[in-house]
Structures are given as structure tokens and as C-alpha cells.
PDB file of N, CA and C in Angstrom:
ATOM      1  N   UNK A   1      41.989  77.692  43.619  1.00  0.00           N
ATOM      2  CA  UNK A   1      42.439  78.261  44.879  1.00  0.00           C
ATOM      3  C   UNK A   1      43.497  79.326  44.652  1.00  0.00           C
ATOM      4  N   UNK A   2      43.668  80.127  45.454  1.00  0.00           N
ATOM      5  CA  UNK A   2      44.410  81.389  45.591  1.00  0.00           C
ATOM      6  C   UNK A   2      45.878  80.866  45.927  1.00  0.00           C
ATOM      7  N   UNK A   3      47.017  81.521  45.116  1.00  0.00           N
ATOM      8  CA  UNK A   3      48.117  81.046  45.427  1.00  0.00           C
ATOM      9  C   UNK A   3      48.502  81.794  46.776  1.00  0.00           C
ATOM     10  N   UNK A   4      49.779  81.129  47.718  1.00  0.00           N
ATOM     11  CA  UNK A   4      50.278  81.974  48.885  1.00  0.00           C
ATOM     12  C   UNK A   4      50.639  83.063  48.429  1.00  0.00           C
ATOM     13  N   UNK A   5      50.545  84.430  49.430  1.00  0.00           N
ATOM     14  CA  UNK A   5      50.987  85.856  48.811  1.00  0.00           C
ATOM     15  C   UNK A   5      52.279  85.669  48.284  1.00  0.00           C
ATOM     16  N   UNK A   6      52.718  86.155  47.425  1.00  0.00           N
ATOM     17  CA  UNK A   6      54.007  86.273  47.008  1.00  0.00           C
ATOM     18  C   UNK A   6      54.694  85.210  45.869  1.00  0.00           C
ATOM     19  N   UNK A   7      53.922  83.660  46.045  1.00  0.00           N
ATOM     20  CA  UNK A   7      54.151  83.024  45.326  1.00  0.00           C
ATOM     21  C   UNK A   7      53.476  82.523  43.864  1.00  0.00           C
ATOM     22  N   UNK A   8      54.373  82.835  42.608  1.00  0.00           N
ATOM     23  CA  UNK A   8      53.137  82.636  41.838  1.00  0.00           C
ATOM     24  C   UNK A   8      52.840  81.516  41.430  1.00  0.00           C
ATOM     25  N   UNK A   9      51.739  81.095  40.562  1.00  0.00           N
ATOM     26  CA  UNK A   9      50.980  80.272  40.406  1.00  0.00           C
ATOM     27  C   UNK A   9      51.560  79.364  39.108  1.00  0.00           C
ATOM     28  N   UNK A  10      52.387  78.129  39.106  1.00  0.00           N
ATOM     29  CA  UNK A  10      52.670  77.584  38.206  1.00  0.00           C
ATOM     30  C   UNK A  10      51.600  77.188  37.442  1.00  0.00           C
ATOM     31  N   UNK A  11      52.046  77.617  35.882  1.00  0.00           N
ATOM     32  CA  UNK A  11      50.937  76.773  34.636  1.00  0.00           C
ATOM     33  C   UNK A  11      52.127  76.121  33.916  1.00  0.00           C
ATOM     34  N   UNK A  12      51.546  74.883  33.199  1.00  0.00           N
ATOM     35  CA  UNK A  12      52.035  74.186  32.180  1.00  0.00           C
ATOM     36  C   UNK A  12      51.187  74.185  31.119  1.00  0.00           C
ATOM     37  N   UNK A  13      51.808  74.744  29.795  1.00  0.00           N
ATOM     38  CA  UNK A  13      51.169  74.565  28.642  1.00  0.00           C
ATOM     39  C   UNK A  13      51.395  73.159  27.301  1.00  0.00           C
ATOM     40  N   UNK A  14      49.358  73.132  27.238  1.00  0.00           N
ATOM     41  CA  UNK A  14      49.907  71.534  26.782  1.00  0.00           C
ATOM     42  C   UNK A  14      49.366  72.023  25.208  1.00  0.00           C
ATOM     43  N   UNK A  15      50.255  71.665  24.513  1.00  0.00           N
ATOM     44  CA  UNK A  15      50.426  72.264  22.794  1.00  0.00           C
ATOM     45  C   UNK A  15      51.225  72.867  22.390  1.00  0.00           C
ATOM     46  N   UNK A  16      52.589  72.874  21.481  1.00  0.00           N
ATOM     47  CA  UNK A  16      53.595  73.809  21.337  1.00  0.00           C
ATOM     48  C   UNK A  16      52.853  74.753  19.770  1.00  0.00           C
ATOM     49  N   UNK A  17      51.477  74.260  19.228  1.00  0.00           N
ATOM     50  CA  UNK A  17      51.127  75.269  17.815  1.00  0.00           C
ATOM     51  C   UNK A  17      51.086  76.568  17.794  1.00  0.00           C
ATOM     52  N   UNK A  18      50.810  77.644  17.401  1.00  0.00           N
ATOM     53  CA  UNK A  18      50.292  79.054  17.611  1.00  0.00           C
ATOM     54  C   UNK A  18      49.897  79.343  18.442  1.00  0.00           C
ATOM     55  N   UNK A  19      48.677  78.801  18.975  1.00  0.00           N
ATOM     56  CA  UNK A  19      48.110  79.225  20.150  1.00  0.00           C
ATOM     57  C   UNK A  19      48.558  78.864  21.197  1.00  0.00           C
ATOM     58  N   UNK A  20      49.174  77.348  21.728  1.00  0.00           N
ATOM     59  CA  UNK A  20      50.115  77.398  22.868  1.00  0.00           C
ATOM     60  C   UNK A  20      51.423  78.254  22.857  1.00  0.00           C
ATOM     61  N   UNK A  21      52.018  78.728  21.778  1.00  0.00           N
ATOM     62  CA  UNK A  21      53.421  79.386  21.759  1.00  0.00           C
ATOM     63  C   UNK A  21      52.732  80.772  22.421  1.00  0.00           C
ATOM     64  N   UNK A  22      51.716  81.621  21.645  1.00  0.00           N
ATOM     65  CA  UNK A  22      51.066  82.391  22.368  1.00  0.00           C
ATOM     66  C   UNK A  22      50.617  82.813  24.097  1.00  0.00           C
ATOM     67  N   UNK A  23      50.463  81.693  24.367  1.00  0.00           N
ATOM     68  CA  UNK A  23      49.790  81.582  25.353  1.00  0.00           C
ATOM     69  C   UNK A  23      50.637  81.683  26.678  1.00  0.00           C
ATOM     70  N   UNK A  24      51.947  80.962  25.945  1.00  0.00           N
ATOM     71  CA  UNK A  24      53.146  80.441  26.543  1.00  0.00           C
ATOM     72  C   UNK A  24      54.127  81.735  27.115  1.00  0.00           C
ATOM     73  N   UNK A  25      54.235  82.593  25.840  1.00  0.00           N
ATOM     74  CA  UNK A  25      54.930  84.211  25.642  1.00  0.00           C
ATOM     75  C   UNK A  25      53.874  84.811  26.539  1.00  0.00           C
ATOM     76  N   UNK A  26      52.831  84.874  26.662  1.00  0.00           N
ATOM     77  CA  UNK A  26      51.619  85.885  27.463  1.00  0.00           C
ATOM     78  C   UNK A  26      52.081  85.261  29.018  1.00  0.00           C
ATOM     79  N   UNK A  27      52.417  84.190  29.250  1.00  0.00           N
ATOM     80  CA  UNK A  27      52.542  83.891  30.823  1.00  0.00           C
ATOM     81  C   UNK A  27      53.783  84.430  31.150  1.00  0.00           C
ATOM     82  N   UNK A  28      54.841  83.808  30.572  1.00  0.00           N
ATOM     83  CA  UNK A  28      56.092  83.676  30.736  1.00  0.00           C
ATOM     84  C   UNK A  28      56.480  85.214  30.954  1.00  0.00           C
ATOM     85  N   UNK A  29      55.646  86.319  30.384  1.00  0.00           N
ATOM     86  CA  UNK A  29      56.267  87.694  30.411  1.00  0.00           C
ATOM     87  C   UNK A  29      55.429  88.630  30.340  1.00  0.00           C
ATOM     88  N   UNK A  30      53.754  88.691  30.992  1.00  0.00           N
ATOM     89  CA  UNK A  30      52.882  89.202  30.692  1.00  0.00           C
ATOM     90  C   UNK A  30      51.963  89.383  31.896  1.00  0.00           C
ATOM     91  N   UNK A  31      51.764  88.394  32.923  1.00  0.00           N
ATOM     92  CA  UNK A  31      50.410  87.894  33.353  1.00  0.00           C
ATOM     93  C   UNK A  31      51.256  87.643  34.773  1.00  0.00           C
ATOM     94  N   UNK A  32      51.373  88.878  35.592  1.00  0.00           N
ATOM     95  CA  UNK A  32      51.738  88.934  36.817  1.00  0.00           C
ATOM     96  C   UNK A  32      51.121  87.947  37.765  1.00  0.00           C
ATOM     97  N   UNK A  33      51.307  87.257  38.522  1.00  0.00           N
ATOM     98  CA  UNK A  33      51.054  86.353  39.241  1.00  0.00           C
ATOM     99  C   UNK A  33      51.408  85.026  38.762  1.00  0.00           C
ATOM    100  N   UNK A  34      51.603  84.429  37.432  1.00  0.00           N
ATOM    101  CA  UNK A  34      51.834  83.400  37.199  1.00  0.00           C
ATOM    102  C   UNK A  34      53.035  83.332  36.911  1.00  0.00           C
ATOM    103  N   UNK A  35      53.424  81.780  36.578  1.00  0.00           N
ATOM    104  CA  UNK A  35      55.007  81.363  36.168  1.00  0.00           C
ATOM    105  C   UNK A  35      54.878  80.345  35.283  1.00  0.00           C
ATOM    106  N   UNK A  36      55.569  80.094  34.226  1.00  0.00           N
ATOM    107  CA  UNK A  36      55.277  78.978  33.323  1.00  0.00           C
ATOM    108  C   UNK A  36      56.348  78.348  33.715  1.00  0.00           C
ATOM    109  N   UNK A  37      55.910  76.770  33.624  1.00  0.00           N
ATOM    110  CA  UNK A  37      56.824  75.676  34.429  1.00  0.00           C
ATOM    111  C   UNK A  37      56.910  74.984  33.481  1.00  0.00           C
ATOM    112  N   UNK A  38      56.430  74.307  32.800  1.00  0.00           N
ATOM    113  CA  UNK A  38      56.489  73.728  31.518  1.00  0.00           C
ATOM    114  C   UNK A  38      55.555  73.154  30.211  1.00  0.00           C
ATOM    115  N   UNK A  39      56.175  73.266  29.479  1.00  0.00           N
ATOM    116  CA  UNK A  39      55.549  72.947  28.251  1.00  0.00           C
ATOM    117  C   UNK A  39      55.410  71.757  27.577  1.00  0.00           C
ATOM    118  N   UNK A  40      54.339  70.766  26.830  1.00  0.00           N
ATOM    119  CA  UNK A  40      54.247  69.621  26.229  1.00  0.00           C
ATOM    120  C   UNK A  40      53.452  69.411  25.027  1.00  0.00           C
ATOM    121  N   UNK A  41      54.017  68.239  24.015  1.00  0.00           N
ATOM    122  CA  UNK A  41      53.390  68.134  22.884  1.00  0.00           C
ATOM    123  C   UNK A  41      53.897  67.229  22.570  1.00  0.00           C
ATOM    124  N   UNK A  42      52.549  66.757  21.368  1.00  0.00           N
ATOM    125  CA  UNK A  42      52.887  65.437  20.928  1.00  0.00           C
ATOM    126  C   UNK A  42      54.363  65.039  20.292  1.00  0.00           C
ATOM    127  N   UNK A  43      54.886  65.944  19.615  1.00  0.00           N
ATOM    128  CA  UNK A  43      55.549  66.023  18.734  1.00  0.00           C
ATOM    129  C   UNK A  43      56.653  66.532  19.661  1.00  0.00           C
ATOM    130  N   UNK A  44      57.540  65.475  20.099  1.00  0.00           N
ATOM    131  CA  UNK A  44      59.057  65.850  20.825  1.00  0.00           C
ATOM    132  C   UNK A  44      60.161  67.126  20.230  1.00  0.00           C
ATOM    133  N   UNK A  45      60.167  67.217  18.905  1.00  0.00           N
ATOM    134  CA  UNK A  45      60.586  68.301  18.269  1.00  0.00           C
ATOM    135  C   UNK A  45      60.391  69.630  18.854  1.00  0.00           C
ATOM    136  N   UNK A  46      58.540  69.793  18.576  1.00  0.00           N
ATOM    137  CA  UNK A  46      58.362  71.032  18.948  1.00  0.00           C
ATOM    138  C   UNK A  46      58.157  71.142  20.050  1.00  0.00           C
ATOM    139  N   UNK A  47      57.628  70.657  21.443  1.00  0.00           N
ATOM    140  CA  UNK A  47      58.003  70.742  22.762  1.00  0.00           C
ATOM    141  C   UNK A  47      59.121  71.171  23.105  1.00  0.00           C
ATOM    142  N   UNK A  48      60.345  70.554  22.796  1.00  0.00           N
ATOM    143  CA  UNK A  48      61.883  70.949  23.090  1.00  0.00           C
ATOM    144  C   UNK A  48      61.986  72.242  22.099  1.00  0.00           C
ATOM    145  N   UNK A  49      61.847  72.715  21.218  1.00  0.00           N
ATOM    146  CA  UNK A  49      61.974  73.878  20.604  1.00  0.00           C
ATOM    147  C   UNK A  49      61.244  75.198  21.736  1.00  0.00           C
ATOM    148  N   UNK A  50      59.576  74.790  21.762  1.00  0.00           N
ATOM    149  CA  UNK A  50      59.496  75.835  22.629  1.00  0.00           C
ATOM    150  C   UNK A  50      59.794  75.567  24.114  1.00  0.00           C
ATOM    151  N   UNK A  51      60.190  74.404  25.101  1.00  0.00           N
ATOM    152  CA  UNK A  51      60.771  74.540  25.907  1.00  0.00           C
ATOM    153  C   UNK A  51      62.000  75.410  25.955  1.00  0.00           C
ATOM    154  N   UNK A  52      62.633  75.425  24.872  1.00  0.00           N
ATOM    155  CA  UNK A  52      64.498  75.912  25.115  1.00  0.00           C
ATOM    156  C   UNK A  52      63.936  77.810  24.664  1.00  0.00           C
ATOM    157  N   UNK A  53      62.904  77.836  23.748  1.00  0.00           N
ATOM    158  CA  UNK A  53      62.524  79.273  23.621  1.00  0.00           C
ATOM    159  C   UNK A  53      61.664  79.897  24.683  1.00  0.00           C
ATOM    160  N   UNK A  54      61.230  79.068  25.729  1.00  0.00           N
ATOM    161  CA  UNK A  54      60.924  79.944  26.960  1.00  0.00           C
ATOM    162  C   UNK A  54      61.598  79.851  28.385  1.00  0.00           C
ATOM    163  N   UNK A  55      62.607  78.799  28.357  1.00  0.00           N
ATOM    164  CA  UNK A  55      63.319  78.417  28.967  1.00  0.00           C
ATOM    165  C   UNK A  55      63.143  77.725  30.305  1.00  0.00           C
ATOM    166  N   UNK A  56      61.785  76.596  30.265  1.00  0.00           N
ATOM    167  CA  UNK A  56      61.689  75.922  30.753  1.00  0.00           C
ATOM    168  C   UNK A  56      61.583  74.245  29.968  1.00  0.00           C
ATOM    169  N   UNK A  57      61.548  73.394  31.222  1.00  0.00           N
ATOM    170  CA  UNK A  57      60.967  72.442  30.935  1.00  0.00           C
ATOM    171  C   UNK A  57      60.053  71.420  29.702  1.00  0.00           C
ATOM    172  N   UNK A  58      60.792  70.615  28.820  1.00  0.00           N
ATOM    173  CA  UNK A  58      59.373  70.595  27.648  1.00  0.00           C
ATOM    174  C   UNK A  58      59.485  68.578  27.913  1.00  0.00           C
ATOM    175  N   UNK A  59      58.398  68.462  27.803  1.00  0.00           N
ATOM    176  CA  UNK A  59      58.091  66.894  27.843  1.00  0.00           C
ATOM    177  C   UNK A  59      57.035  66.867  26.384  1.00  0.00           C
ATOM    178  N   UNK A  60      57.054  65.361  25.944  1.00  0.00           N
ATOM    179  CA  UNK A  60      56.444  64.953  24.704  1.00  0.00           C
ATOM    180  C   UNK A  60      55.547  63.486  25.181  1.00  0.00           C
ATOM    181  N   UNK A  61      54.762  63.646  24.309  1.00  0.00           N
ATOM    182  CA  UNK A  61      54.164  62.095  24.294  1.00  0.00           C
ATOM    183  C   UNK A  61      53.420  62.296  25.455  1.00  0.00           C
ATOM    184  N   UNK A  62      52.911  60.720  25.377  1.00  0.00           N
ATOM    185  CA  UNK A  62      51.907  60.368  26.367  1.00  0.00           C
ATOM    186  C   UNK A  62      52.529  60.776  27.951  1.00  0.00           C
ATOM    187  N   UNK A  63      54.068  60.235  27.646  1.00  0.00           N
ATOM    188  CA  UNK A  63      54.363  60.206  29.088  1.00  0.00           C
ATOM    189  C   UNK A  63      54.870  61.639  30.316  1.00  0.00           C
ATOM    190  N   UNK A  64      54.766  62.556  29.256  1.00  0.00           N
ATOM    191  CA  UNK A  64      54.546  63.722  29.515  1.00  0.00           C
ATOM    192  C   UNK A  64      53.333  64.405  30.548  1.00  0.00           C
ATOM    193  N   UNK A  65      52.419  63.785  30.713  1.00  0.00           N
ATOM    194  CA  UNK A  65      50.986  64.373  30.964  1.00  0.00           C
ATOM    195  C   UNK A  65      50.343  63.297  32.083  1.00  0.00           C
ATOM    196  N   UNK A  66      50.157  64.100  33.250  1.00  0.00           N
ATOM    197  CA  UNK A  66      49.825  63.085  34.309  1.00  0.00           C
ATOM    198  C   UNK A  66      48.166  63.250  34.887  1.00  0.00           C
TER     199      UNK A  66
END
């Protein structure tokens, strides 16, 4: 569905490897209409690494993911 005019479209990226860090930098500063809200991975380390490097939100583990 189409977001309301003006508001953009939250994504959360689930993987902090290459291709989510990628993916993550392309939303966060690239891809007009969207907003990156947060980020997750197995590995609590790298979630919080690229959470604090895009400056949102990072959750780990299972309990991360609804």
C-alpha cells in the first residue's frame, strides 16, 4: 500500500552483513520516500554496531523479529 502523502514509508533491515549494511546506507540516504527505522541480527554485536552507524534502532536474536 501507498504511504500517506508526505509520510515516508518505514523499513527495517533484517541482517547487519554486506548486503544489509548496503541496503541500510541506500535507504537511510538514497531512496526518497523511505525511512529506515531499524535494524536486526543474529549477532547482538553487529546489530548495535550498525544500529549506532545509521542511527537508529538495532535489536538481536529471536526476540527482535515479530
Amino acid at each position: 500500500p501507498a504511504a500517506p502523502a508526505g509520510r515516508p514509508v518505514a523499513v527495517g533491515i533484517l541482517g547487519s552483513g554486506r548486503i544489509g549494511r548496503m541496503h541500510a546506507a541506500l535507504i537511510a540516504g538514497r531512496v526518497p520516500g523511505l525511512r529506515l527505522a531499524a535494524v536486526h541480527d543474529q549477532v547482538e554485536s553487529a546489530a548495535h554496531e550498525l544500529g549506532s552507524d545509521m542511527g537508529v534502532p538495532a535489536f538481536a536474536g529471536e526476540s527482535g523479529v515479530a
